[in-house]
N, C-alpha and C. Protein backbone atom coordinates (compact mmCIF):
# COMPACT_ATOMS: atom_id res chain seq x y z
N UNK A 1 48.03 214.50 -87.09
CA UNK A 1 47.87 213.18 -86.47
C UNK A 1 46.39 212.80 -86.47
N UNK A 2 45.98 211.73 -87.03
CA UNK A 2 44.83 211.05 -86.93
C UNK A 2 44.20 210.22 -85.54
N UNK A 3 43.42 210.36 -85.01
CA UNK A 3 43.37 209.51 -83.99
C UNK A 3 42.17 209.34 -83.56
N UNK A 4 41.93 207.54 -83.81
CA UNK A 4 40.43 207.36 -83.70
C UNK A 4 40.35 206.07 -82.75
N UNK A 5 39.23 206.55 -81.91
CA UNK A 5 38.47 205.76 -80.76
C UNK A 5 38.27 204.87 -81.21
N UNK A 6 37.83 203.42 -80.98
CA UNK A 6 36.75 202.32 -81.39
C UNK A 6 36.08 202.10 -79.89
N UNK A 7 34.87 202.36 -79.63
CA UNK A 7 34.55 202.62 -78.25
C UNK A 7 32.99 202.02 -78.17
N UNK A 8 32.71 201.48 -77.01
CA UNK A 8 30.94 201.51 -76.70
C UNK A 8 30.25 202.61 -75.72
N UNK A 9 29.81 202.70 -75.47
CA UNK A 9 28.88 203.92 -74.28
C UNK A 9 29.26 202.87 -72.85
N UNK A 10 29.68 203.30 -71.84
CA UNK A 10 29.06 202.67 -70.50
C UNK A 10 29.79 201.55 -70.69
N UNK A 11 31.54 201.68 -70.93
CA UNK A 11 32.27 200.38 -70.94
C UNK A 11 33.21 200.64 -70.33
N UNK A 12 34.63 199.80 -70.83
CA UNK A 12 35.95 199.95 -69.85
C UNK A 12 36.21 201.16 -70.98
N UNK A 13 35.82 201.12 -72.25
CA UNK A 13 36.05 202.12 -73.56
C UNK A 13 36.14 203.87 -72.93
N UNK A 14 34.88 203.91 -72.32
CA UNK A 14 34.23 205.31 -71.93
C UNK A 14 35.60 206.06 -70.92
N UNK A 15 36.46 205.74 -69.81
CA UNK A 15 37.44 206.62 -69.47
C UNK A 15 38.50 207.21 -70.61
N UNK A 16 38.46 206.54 -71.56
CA UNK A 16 39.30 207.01 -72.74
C UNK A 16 38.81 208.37 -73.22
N UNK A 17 37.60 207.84 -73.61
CA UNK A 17 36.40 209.11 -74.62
C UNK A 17 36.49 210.27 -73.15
N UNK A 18 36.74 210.42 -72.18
CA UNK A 18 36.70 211.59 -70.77
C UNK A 18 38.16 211.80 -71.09
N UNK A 19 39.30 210.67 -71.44
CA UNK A 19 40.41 211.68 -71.16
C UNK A 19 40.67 212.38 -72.36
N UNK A 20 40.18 211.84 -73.68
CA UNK A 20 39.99 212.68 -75.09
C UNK A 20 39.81 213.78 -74.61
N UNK A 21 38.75 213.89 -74.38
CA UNK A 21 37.93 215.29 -73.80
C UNK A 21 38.31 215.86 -72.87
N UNK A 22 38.76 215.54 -71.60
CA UNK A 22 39.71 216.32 -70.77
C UNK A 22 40.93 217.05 -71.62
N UNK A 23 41.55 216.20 -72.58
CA UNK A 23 42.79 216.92 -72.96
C UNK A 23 42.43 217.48 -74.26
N UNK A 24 41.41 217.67 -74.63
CA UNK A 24 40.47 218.10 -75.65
C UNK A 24 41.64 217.84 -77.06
N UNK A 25 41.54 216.68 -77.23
CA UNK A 25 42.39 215.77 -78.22
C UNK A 25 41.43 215.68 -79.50
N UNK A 26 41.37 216.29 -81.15
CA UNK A 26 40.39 215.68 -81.71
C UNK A 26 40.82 214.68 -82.38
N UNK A 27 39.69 214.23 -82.52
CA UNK A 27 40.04 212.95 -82.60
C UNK A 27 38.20 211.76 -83.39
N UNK A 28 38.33 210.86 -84.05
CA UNK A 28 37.24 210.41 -84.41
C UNK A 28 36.45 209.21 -83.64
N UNK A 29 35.53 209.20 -83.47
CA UNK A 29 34.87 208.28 -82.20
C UNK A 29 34.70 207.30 -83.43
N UNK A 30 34.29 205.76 -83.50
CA UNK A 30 33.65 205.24 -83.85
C UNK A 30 32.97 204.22 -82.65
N UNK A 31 31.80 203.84 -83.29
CA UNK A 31 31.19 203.15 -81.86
C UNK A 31 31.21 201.61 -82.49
N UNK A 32 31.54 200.76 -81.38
CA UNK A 32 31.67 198.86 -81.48
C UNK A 32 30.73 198.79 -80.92
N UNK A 33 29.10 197.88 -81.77
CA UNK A 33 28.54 197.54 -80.42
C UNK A 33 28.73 196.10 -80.37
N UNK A 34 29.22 196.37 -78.97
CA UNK A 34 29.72 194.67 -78.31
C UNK A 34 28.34 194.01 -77.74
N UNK A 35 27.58 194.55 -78.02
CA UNK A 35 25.89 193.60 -77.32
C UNK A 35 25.79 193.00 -78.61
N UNK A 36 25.86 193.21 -79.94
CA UNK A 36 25.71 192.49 -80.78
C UNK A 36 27.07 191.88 -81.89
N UNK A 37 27.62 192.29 -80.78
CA UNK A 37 29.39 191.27 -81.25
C UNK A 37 30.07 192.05 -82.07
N UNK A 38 29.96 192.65 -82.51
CA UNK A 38 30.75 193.43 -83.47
C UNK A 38 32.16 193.17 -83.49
N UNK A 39 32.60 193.71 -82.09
CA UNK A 39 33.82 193.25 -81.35
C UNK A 39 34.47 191.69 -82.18
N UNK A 40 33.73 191.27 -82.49
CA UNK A 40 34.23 189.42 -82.71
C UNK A 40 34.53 189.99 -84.51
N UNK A 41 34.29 190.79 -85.15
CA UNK A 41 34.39 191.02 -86.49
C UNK A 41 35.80 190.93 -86.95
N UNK A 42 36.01 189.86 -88.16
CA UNK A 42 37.78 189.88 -88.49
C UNK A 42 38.13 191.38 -88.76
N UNK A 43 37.52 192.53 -89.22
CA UNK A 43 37.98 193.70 -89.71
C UNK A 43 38.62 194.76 -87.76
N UNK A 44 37.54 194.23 -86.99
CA UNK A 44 38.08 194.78 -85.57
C UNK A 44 38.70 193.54 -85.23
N UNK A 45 38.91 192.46 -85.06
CA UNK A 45 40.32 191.54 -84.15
C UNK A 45 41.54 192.18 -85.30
N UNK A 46 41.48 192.83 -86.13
CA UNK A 46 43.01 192.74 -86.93
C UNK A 46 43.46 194.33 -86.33
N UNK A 47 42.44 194.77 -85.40
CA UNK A 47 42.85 195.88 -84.66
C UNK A 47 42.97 195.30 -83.33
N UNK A 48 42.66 194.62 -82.62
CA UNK A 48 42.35 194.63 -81.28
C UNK A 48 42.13 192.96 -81.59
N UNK A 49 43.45 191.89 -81.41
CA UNK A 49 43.00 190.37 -81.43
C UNK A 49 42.61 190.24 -80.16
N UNK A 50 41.72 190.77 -79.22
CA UNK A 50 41.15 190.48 -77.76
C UNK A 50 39.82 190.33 -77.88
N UNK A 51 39.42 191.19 -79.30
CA UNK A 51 38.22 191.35 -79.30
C UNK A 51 37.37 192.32 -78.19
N UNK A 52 38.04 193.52 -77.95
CA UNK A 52 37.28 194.54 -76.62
C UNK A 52 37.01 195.66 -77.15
N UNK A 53 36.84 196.45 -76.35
CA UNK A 53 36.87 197.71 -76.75
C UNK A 53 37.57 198.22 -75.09
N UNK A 54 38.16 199.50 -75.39
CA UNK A 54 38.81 200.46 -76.38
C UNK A 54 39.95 200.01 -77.48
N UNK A 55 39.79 200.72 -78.61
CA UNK A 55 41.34 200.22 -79.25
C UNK A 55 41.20 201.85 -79.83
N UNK A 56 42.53 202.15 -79.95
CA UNK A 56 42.92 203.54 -80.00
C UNK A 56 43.87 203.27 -81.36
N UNK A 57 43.56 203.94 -82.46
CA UNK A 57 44.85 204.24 -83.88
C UNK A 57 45.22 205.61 -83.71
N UNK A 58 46.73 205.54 -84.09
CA UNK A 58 47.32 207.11 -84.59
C UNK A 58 47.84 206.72 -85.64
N UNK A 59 47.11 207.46 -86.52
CA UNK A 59 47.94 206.84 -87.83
C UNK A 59 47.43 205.96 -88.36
N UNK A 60 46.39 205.30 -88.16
CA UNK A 60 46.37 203.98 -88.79
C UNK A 60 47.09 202.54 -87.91
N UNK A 61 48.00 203.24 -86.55
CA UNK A 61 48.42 201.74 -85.80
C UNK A 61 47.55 201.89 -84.73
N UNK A 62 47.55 200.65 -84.54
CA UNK A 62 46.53 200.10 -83.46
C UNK A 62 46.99 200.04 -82.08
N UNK A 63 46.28 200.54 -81.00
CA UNK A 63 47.02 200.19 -79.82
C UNK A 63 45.63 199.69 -78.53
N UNK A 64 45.99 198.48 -77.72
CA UNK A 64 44.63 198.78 -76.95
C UNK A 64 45.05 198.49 -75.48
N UNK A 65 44.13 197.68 -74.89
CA UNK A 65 44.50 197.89 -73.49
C UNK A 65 44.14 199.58 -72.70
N UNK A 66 43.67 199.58 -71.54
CA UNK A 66 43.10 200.97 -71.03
C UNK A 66 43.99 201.83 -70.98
N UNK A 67 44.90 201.15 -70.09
CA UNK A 67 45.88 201.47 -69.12
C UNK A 67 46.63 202.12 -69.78
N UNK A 68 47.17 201.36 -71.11
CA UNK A 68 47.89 201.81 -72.42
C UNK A 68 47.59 202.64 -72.66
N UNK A 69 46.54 203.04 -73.00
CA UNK A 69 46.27 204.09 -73.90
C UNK A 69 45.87 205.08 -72.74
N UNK A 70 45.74 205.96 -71.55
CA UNK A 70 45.60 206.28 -70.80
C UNK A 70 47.54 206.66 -70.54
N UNK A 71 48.00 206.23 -70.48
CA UNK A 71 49.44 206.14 -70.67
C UNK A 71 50.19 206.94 -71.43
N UNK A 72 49.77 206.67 -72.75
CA UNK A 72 50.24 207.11 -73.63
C UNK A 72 49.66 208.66 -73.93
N UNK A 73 48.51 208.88 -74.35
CA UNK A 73 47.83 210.11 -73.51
C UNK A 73 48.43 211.20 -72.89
N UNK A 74 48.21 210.53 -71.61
CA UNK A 74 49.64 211.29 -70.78
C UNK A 74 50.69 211.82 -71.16
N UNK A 75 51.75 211.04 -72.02
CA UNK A 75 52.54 211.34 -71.88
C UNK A 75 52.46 212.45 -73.40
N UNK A 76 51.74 211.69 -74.31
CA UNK A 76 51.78 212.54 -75.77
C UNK A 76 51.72 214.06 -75.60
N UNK A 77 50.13 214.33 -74.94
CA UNK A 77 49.32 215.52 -74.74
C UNK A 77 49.41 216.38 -73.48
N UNK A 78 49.22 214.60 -72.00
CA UNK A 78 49.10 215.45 -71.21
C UNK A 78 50.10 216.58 -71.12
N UNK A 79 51.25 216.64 -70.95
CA UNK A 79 52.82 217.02 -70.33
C UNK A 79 52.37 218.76 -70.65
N UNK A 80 52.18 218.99 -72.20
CA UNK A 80 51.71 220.19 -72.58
C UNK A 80 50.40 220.77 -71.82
N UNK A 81 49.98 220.06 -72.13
CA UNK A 81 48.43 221.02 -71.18
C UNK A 81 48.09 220.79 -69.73
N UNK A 82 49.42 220.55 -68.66
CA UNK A 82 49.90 220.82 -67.92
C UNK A 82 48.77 219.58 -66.88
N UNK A 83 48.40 218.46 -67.33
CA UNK A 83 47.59 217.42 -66.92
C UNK A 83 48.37 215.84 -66.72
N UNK A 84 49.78 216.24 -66.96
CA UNK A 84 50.35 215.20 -66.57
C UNK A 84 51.73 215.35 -66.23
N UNK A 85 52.52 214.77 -65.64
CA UNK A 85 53.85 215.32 -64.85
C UNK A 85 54.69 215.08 -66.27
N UNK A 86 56.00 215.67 -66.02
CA UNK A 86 57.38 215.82 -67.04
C UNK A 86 58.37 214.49 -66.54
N UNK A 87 58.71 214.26 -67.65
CA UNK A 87 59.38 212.94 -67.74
C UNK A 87 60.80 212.94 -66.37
N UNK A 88 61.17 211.96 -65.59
CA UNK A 88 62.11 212.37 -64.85
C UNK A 88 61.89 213.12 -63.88
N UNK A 89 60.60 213.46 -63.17
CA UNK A 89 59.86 214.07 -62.26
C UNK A 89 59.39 212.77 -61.31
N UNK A 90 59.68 213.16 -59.81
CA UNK A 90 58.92 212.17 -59.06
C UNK A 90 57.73 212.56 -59.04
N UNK A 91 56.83 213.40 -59.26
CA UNK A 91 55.66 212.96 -59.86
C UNK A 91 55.29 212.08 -60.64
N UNK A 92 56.40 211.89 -61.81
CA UNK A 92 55.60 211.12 -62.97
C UNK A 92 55.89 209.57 -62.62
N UNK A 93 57.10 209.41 -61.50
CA UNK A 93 57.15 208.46 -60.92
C UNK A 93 55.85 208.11 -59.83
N UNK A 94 55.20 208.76 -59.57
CA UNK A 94 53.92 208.46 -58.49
C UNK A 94 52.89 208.59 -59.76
N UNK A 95 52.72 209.06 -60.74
CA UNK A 95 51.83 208.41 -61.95
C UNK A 95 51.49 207.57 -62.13
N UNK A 96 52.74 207.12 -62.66
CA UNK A 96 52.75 206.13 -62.99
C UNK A 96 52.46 204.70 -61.93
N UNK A 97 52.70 204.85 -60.74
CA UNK A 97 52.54 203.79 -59.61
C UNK A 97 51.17 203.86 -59.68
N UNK A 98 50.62 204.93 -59.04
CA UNK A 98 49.04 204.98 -59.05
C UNK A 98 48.11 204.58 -60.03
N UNK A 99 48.24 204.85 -61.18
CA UNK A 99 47.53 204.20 -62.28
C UNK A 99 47.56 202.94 -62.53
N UNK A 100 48.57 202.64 -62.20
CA UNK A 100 48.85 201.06 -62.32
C UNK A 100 48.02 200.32 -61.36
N UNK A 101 48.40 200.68 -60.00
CA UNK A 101 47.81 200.91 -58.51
C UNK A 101 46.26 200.10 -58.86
N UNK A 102 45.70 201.57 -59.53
CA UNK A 102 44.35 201.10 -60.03
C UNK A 102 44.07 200.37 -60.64
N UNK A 103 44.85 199.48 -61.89
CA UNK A 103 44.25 198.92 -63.23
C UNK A 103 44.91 197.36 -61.98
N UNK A 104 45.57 197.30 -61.45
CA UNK A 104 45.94 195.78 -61.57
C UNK A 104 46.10 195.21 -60.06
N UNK A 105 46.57 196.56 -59.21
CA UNK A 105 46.15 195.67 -57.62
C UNK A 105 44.85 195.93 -56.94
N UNK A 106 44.07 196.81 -57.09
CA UNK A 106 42.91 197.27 -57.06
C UNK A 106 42.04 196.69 -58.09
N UNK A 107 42.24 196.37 -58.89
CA UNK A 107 41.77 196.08 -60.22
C UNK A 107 41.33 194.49 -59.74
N UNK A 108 42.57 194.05 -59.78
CA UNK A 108 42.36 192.28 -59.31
C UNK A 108 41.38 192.01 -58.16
N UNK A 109 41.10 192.71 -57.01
CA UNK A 109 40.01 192.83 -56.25
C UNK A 109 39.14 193.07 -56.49
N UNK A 110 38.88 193.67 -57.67
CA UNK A 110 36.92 194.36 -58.39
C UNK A 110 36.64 192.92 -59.03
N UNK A 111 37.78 192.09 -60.06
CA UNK A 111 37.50 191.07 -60.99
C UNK A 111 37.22 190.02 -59.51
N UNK A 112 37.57 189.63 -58.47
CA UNK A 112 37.50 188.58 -57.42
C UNK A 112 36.02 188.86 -56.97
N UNK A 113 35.45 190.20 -56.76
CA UNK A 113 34.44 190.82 -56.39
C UNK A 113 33.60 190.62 -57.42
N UNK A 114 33.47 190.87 -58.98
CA UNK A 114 32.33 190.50 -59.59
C UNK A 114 32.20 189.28 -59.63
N UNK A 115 33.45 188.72 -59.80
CA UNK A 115 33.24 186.78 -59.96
C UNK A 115 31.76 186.40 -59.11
N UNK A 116 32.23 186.64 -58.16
CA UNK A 116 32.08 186.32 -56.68
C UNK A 116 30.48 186.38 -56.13
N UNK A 117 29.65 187.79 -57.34
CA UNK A 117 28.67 188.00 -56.83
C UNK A 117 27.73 188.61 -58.13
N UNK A 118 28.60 188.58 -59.50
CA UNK A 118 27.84 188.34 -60.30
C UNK A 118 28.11 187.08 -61.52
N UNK A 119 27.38 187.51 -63.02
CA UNK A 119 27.81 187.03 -64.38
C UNK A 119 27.35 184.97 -63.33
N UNK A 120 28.23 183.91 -63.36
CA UNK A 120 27.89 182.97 -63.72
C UNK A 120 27.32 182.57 -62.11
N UNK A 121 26.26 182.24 -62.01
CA UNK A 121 25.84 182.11 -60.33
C UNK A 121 26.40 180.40 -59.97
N UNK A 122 27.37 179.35 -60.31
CA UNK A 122 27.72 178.41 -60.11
C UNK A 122 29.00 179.09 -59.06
N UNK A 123 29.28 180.39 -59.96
CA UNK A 123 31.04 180.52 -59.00
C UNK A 123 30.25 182.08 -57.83
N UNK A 124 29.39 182.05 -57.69
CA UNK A 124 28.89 182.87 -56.46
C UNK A 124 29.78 181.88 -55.20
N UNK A 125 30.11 183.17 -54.33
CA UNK A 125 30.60 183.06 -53.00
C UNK A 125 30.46 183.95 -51.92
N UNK A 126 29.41 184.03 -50.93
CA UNK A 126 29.85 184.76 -49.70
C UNK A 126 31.09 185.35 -49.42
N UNK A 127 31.78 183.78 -49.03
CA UNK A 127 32.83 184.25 -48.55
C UNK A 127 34.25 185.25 -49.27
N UNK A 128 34.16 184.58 -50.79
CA UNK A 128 35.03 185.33 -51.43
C UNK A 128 34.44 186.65 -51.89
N UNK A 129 33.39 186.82 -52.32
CA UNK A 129 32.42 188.26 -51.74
C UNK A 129 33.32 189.35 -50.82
N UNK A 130 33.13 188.72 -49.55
CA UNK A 130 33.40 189.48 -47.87
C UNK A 130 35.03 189.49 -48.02
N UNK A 131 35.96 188.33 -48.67
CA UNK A 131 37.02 188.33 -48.77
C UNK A 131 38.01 190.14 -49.29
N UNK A 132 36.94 189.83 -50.73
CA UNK A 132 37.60 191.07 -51.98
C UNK A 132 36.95 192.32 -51.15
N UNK A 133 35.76 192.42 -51.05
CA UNK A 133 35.16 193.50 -50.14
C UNK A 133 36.48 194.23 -49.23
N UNK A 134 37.07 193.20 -47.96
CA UNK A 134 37.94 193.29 -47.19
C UNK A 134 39.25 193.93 -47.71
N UNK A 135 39.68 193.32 -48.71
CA UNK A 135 41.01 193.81 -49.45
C UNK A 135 40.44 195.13 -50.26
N UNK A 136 39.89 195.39 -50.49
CA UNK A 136 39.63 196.62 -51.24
C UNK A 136 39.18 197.69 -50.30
N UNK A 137 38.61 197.37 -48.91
CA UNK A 137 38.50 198.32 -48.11
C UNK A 137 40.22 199.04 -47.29
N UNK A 138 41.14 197.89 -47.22
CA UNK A 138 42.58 197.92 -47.01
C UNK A 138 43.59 198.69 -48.35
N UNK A 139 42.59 198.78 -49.31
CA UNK A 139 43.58 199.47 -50.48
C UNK A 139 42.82 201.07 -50.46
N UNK A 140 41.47 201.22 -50.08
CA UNK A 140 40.87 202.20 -49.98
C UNK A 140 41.66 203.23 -48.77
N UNK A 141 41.67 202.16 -47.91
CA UNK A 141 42.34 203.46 -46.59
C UNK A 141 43.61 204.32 -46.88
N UNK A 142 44.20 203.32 -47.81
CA UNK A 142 45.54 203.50 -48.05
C UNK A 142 45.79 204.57 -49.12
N UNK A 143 44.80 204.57 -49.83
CA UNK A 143 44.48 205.83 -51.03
C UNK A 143 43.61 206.94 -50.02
N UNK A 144 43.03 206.72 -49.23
CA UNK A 144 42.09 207.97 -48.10
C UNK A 144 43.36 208.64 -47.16
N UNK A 145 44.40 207.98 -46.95
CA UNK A 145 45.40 208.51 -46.09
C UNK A 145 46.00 209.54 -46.82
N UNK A 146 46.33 208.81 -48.36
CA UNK A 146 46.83 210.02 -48.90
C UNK A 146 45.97 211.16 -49.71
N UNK A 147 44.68 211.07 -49.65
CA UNK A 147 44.01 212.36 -49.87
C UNK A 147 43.46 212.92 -48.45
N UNK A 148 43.81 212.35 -47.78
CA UNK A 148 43.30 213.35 -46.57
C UNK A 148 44.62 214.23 -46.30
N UNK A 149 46.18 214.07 -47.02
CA UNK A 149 47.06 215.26 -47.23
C UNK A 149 47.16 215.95 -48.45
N UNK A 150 45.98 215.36 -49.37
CA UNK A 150 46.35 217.08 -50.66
C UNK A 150 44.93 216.35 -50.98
N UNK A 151 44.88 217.33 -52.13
CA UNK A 151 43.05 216.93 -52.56
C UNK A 151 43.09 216.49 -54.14
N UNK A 152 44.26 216.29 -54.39
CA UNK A 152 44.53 215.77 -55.91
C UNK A 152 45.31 214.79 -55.75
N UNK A 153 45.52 213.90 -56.44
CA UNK A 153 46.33 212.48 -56.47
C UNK A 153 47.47 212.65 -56.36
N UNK A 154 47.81 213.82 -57.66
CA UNK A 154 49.31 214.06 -57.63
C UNK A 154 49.94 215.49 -56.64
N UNK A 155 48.71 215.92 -55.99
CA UNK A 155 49.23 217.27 -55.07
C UNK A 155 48.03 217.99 -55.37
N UNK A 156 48.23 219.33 -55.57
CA UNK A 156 47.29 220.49 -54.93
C UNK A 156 46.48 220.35 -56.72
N UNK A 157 46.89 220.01 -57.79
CA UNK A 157 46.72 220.34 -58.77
C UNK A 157 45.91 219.04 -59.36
N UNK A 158 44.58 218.71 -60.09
CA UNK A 158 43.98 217.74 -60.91
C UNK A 158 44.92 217.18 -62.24
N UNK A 159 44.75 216.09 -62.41
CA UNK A 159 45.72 215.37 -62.99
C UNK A 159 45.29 214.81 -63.76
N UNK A 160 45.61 213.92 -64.87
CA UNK A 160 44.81 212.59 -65.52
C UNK A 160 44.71 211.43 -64.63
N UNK A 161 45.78 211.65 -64.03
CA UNK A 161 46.20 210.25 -62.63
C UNK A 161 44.27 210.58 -61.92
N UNK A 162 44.34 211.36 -61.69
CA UNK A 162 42.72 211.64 -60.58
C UNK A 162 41.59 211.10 -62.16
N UNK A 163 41.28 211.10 -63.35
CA UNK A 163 40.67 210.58 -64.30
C UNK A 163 40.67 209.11 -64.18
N UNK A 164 41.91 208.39 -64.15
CA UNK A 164 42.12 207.34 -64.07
C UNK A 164 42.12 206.24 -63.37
N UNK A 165 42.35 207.01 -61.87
CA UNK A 165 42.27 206.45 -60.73
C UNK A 165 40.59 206.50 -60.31
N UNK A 166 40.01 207.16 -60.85
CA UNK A 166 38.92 207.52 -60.37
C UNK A 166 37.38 206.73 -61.24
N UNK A 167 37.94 206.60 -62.58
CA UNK A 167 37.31 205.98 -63.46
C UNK A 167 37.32 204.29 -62.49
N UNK A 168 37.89 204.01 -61.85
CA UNK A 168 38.02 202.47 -61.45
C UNK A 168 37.12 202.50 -60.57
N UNK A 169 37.76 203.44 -59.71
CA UNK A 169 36.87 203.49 -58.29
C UNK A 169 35.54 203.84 -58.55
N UNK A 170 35.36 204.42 -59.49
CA UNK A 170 33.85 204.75 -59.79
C UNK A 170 33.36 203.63 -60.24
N UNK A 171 33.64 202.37 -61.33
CA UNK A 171 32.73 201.29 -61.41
C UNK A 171 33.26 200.26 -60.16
N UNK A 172 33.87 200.45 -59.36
CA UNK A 172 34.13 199.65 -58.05
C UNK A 172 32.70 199.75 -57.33
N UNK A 173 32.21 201.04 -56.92
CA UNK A 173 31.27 201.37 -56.05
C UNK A 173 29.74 200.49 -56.98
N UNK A 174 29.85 200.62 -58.23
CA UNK A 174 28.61 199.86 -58.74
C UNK A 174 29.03 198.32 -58.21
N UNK A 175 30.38 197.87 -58.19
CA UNK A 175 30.33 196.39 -57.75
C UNK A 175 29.97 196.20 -56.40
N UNK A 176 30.27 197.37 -55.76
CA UNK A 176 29.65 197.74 -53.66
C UNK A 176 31.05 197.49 -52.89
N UNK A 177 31.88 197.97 -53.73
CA UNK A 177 33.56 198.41 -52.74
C UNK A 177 32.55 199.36 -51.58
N UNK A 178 33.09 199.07 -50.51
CA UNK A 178 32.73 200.09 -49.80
C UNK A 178 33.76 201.42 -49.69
N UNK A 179 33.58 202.10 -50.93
CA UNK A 179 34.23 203.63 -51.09
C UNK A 179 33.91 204.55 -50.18
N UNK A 180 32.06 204.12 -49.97
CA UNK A 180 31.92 205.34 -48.95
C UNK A 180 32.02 205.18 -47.34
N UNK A 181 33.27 203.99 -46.93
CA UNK A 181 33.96 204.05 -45.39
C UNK A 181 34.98 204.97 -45.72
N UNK A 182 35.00 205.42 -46.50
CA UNK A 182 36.12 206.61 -46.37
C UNK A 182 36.02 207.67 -47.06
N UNK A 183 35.70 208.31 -46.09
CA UNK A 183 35.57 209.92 -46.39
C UNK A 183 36.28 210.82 -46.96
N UNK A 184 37.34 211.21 -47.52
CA UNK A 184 38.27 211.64 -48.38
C UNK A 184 38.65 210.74 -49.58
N UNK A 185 37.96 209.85 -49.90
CA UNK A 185 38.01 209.49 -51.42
C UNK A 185 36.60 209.15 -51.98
N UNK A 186 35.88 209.49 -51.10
CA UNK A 186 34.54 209.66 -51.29
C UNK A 186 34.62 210.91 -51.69
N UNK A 187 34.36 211.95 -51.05
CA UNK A 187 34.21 213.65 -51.68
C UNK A 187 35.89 213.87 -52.96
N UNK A 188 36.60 212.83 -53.11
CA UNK A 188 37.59 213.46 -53.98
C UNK A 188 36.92 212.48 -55.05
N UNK A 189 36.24 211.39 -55.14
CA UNK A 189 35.50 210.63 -56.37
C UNK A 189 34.50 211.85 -56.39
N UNK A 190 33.79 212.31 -55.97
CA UNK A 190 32.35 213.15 -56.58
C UNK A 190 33.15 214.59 -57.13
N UNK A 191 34.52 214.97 -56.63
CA UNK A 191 34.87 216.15 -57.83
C UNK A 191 35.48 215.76 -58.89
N UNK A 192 35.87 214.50 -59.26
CA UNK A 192 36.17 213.36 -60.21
C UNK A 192 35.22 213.92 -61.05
N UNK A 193 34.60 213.07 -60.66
CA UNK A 193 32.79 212.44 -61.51
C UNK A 193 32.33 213.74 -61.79
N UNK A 194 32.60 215.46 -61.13
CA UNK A 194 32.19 216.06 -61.75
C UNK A 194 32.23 216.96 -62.73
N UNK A 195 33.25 216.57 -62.80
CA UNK A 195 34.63 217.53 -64.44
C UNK A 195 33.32 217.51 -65.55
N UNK A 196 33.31 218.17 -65.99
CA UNK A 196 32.61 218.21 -67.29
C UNK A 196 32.79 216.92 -68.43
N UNK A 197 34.09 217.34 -68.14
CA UNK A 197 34.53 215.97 -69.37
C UNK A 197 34.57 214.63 -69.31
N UNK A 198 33.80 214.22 -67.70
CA UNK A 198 33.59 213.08 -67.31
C UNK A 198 31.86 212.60 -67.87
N UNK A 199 31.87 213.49 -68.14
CA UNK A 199 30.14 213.69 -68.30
C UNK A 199 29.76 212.95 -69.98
N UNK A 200 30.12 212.12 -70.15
CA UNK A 200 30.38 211.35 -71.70
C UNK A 200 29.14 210.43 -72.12
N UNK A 201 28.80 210.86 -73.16
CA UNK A 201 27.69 209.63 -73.53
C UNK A 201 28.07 209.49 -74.44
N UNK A 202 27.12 208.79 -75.89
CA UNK A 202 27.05 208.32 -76.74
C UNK A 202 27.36 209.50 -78.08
C-alpha cells in the first residue's frame, strides 16, 4: 500500500503527520506550501477541490478532510496496533462520538472564537469573543468530568481518540479557550503533547 501525505508544518495537516507516526504507518510526506499557494495549483485541487491541506492517497485515491482521514487511520491500522477500539465495541462507539465531539461541536466554538478576535478586524467582537470563550468553557467541564474518572479518553489505555481530541484542544488554547480552568484536561493535554510522536516538524 502506498500512502502519501500532502501536508504543511504547523497546520490542520500536522495531527495527521503525529498519527502516521504514532501508528508508525510508512508512508511518503510531501510538503504544500500554502503561504505561497501552492494549495490553489490545478495538479493539487484534482486531489483536494478545497484547496487545503491535509489530503491523504492510498493508492493513488485521494481522500481529505482531518477528521476523515484520522478516521480512517483508525480503523485501517489503528485496531491492530491496539490504538483504536474493534468494530462493534462500545468503545468504538465513544470514538467515534468524541472525535467528532472535537472536529465539529467544539470545533464550531474555536471558528466563532477566531472570527471574533482574529484574521479580518471589521468582524472583531467582545461580546462574541466572551460568548465562544463561555461555550467552550461548558464543553471543557464536560470533557474534565470525564477525565477526572480515567486518564485516557477511551479508559485506562492511550488511544488515537486522546491524538485527536487533543490535537484541537491544543490549537484551542493558542486561540485562549480557557483549558487551563480545568485541571484534568489540562495535565491529560500535556501527556498528549508529550508522546514522542506528537513532536513533528518539517
Amino acid at each position: 500500500m502506498s500512502i502519501v501525505l500532502y501536508w504543511h508544518p504547523m497546520s490542520s495537516a500536522s495531527p495527521i503527520a503525529c498519527a502516521l507516526a504514532e501508528l508508525g504507518v510508512p508512508h511518503e510526506r510531501v510538503k504544500v506550501d500554502i503561504r505561497t499557494g501552492e494549495q490553489h495549483r490545478p495538479e493539487y485541487l484534482a486531489l483536494n477541490p478545497n484547496g487545503k491541506v491535509p489530503t491523504l492517497t492510498v493508492d493513488g485515491a485521494p481522500m481529505f478532510e482531518t477528521l476523515a482521514i484520522h478516521m480512517w487511520l483508525g480503523h485501517r491500522f489503528g485496531i491492530e496496533r491496539g490504538l483504536w477500539p474493534a468494530a462493534g465495541t462500545p468503545e468504538a462507539l465513544q470514538a467515534l462520538s468524541w472525535c467528532a465531539w472535537s472536529y465539529v461541536t467544539y470545533g464550531a466554538l474555536m471558528v466563532r472564537l477566531n472570527v471574533a478576535t482574529r484574521g479580518d478586524e471589521a468582524l472583531h467582537s467582545d461580546i462574541h469573543a466572551q460568548a465562544a470563550k463561555a461555550g467552550l468553557n461548558d464543553l471543557l467541564a464536560v470533557l474534565d468530568a470525564r477525565l477526572a474518572a480515567q486518564p485516557w479518553m477511551l479508559g485506562a489505555d492511550y488511544s488515537l481518540v486522546d491524538l485527536v481530541v487533543g490535537s484541537v484542544l491544543g490549537y484551542s488554547v493558542f486561540l485562549g479557550a480557557p483549558v487551563n480552568e480545568h485541571p484534568h484536561v489540562q495535565a491529560w493535554l500535556a501527556r498528549v503533547q508529550a508522546r514522542p510522536a506528537m513532536q513533528i516538524e518539517s
